[in-house]
C-alpha atoms as a PDB file:
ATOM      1  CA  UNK A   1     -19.822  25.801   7.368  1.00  0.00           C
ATOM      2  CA  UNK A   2     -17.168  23.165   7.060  1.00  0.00           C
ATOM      3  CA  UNK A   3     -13.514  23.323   8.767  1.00  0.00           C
ATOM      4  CA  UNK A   4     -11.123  21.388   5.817  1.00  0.00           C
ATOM      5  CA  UNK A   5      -8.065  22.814   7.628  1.00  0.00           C
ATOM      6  CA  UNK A   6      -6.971  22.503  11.529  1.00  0.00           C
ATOM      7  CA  UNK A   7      -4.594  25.850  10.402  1.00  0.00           C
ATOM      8  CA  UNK A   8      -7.789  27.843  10.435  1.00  0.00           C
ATOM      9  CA  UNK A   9      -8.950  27.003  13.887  1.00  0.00           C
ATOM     10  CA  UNK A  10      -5.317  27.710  14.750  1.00  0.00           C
ATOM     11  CA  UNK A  11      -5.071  31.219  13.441  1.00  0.00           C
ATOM     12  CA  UNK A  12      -8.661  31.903  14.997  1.00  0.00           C
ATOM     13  CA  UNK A  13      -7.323  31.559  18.341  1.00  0.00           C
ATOM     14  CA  UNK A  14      -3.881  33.307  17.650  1.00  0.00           C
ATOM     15  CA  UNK A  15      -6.940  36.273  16.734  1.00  0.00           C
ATOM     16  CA  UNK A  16      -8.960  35.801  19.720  1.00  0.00           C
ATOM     17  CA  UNK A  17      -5.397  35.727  21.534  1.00  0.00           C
ATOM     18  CA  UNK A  18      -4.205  38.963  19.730  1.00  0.00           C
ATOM     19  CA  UNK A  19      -7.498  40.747  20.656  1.00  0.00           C
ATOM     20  CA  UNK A  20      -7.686  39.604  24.588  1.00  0.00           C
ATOM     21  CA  UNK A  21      -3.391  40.114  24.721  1.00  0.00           C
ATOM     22  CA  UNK A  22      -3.543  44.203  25.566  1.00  0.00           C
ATOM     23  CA  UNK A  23      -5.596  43.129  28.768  1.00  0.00           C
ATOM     24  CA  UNK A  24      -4.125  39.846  29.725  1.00  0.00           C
ATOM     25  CA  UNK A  25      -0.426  41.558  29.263  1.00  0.00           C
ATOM     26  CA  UNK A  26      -0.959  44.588  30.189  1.00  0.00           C
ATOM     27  CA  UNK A  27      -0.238  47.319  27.634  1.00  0.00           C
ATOM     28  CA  UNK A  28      -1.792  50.177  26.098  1.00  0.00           C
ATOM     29  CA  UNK A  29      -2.047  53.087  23.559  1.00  0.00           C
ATOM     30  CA  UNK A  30      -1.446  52.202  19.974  1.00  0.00           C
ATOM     31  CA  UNK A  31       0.307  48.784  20.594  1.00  0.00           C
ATOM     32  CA  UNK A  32      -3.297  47.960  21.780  1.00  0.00           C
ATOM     33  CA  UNK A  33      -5.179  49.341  19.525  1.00  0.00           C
ATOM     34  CA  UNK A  34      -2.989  47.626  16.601  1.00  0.00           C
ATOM     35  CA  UNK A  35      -2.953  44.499  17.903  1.00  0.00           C
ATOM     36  CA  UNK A  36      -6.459  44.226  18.526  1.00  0.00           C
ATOM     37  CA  UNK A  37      -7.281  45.317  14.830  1.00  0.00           C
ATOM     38  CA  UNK A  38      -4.976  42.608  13.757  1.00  0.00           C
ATOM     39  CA  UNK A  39      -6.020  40.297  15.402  1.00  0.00           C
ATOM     40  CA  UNK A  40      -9.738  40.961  14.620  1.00  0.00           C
ATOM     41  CA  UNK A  41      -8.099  40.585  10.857  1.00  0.00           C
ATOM     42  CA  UNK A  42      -6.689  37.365  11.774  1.00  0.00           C
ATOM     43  CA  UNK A  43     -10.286  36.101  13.390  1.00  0.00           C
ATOM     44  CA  UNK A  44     -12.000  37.422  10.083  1.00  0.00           C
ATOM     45  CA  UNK A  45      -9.780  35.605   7.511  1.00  0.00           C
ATOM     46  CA  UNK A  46     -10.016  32.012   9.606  1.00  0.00           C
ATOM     47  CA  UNK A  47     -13.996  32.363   9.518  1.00  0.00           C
ATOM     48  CA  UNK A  48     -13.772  33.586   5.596  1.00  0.00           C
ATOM     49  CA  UNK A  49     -11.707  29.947   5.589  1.00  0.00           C
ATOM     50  CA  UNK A  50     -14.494  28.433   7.216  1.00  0.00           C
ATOM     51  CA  UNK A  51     -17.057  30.104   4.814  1.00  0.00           C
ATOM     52  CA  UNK A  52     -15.804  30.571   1.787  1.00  0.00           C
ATOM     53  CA  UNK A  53     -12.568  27.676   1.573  1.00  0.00           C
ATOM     54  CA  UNK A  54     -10.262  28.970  -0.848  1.00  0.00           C
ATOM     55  CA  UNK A  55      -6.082  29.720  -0.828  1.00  0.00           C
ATOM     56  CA  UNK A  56      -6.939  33.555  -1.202  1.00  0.00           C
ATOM     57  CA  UNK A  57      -7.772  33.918   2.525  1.00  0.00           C
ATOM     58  CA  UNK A  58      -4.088  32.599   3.683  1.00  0.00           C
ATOM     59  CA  UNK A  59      -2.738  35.236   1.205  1.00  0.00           C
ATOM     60  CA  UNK A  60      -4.173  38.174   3.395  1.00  0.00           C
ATOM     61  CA  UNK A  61      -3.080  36.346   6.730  1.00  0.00           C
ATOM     62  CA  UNK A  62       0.737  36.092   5.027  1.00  0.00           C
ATOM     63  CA  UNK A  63       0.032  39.707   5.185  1.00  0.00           C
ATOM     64  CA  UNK A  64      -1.504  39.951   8.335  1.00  0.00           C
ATOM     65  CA  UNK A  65       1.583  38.158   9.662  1.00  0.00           C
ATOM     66  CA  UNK A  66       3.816  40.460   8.101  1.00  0.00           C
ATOM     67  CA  UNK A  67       1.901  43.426   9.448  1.00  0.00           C
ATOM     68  CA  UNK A  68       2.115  41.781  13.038  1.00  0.00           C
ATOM     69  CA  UNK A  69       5.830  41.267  12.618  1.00  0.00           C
ATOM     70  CA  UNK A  70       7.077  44.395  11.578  1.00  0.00           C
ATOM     71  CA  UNK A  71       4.322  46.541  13.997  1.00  0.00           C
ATOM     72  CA  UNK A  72       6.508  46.876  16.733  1.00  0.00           C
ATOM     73  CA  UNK A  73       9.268  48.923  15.189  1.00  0.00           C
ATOM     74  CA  UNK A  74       7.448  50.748  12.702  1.00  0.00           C
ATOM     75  CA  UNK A  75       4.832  51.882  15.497  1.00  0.00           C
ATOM     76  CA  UNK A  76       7.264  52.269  18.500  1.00  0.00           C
ATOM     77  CA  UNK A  77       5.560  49.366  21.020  1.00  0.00           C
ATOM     78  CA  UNK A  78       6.913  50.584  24.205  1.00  0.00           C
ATOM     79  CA  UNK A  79       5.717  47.852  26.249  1.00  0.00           C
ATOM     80  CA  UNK A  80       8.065  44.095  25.893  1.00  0.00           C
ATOM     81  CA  UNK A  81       5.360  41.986  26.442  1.00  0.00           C
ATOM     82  CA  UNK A  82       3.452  44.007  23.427  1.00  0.00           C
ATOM     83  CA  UNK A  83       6.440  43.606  21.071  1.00  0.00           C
ATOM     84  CA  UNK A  84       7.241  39.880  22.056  1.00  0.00           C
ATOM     85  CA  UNK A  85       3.345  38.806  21.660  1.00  0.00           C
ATOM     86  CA  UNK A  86       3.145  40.649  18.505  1.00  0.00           C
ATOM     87  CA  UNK A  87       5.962  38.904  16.652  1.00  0.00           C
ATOM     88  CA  UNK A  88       5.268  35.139  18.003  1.00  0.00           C
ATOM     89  CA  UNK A  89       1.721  35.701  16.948  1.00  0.00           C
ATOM     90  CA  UNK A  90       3.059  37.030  13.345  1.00  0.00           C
ATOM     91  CA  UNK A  91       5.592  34.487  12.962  1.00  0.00           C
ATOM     92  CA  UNK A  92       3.082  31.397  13.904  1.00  0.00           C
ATOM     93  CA  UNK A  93       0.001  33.357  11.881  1.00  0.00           C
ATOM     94  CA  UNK A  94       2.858  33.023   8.840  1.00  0.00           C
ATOM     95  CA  UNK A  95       3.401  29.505   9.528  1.00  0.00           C
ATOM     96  CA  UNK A  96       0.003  28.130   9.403  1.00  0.00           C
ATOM     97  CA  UNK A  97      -0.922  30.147   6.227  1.00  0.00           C
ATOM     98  CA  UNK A  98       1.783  28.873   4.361  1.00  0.00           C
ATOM     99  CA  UNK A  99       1.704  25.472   6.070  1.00  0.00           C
ATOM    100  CA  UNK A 100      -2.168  25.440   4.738  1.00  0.00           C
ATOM    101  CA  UNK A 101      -1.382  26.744   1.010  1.00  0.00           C
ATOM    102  CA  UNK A 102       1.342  24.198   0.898  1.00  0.00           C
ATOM    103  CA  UNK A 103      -1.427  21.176   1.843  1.00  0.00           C
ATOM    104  CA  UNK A 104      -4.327  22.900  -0.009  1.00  0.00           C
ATOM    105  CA  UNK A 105      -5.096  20.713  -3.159  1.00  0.00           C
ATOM    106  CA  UNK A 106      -6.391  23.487  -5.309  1.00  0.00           C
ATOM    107  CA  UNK A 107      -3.622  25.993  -4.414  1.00  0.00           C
ATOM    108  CA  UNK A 108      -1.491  22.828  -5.590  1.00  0.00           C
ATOM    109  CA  UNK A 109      -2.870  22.504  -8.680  1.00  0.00           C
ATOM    110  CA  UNK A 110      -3.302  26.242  -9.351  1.00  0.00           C
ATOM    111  CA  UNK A 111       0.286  26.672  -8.089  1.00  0.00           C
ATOM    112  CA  UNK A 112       1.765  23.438 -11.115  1.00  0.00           C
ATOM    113  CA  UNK A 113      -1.241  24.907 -13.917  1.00  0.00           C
ATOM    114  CA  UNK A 114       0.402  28.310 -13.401  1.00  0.00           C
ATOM    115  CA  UNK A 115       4.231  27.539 -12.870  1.00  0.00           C
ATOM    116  CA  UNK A 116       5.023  24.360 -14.358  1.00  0.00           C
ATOM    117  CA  UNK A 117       4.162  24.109 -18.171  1.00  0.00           C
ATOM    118  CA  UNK A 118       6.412  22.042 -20.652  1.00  0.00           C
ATOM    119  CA  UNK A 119       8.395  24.415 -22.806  1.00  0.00           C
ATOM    120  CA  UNK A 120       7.323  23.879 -26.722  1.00  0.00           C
END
């Protein structure tokens, strides 16, 4: 196991955040329970970085960010703290996938094979 990005150890603790936030902030019911399955997501997809390193795994934690962003008004978070946490986490768990795909060599070079040919 070999960490080639710091943006992985990053969104593992945004995870590890996400799944200890319901009981350091306070709220309950399905806020909690979504949170904490996101943010279990968010811990699996850093350690699948760690693992495996490939671009695919910042793919699913765009979409994990998206999820987390958009959770509090699809769900109905009651709780402020919930709904503030929640879209910080999202927004920085966006930030450090793309900041990672845009420094990842291979996603690079996959990214100018697939995009940029010369026109014949």
């Amino acid at each position: 196991m070999r960490i080639r990005h710091w943006q992985d150890i990053a969104s593992m603790s945004l995870g590890v955040w996400l799944v200890l936030s319901p009981f350091a902030l306070g709220f309950a019911g399905a806020a909690a329970w979504i949170t904490i399955v996101l943010g279990l997501s968010v811990i699996l997809f850093a350690v699948e970085g760690f693992v495996i390193p490939s671009y695919l795994e910042e793919w699913g934690e765009l979409l994990l960010g998206l999820a987390l962003l958009v959770a509090p008004w699809t769900v109905g978070y009651e709780s402020v703290s919930a709904t503030v946490s929640s879209v910080a986490s999202g927004i920085l768990v966006i930030l450090f996938a793309a900041w990672e795909l845009m420094t990842d060599r291979e996603f690079i070079t996959w990214w100018h094979d697939r995009w940029h040919h010369p026109v014949a």
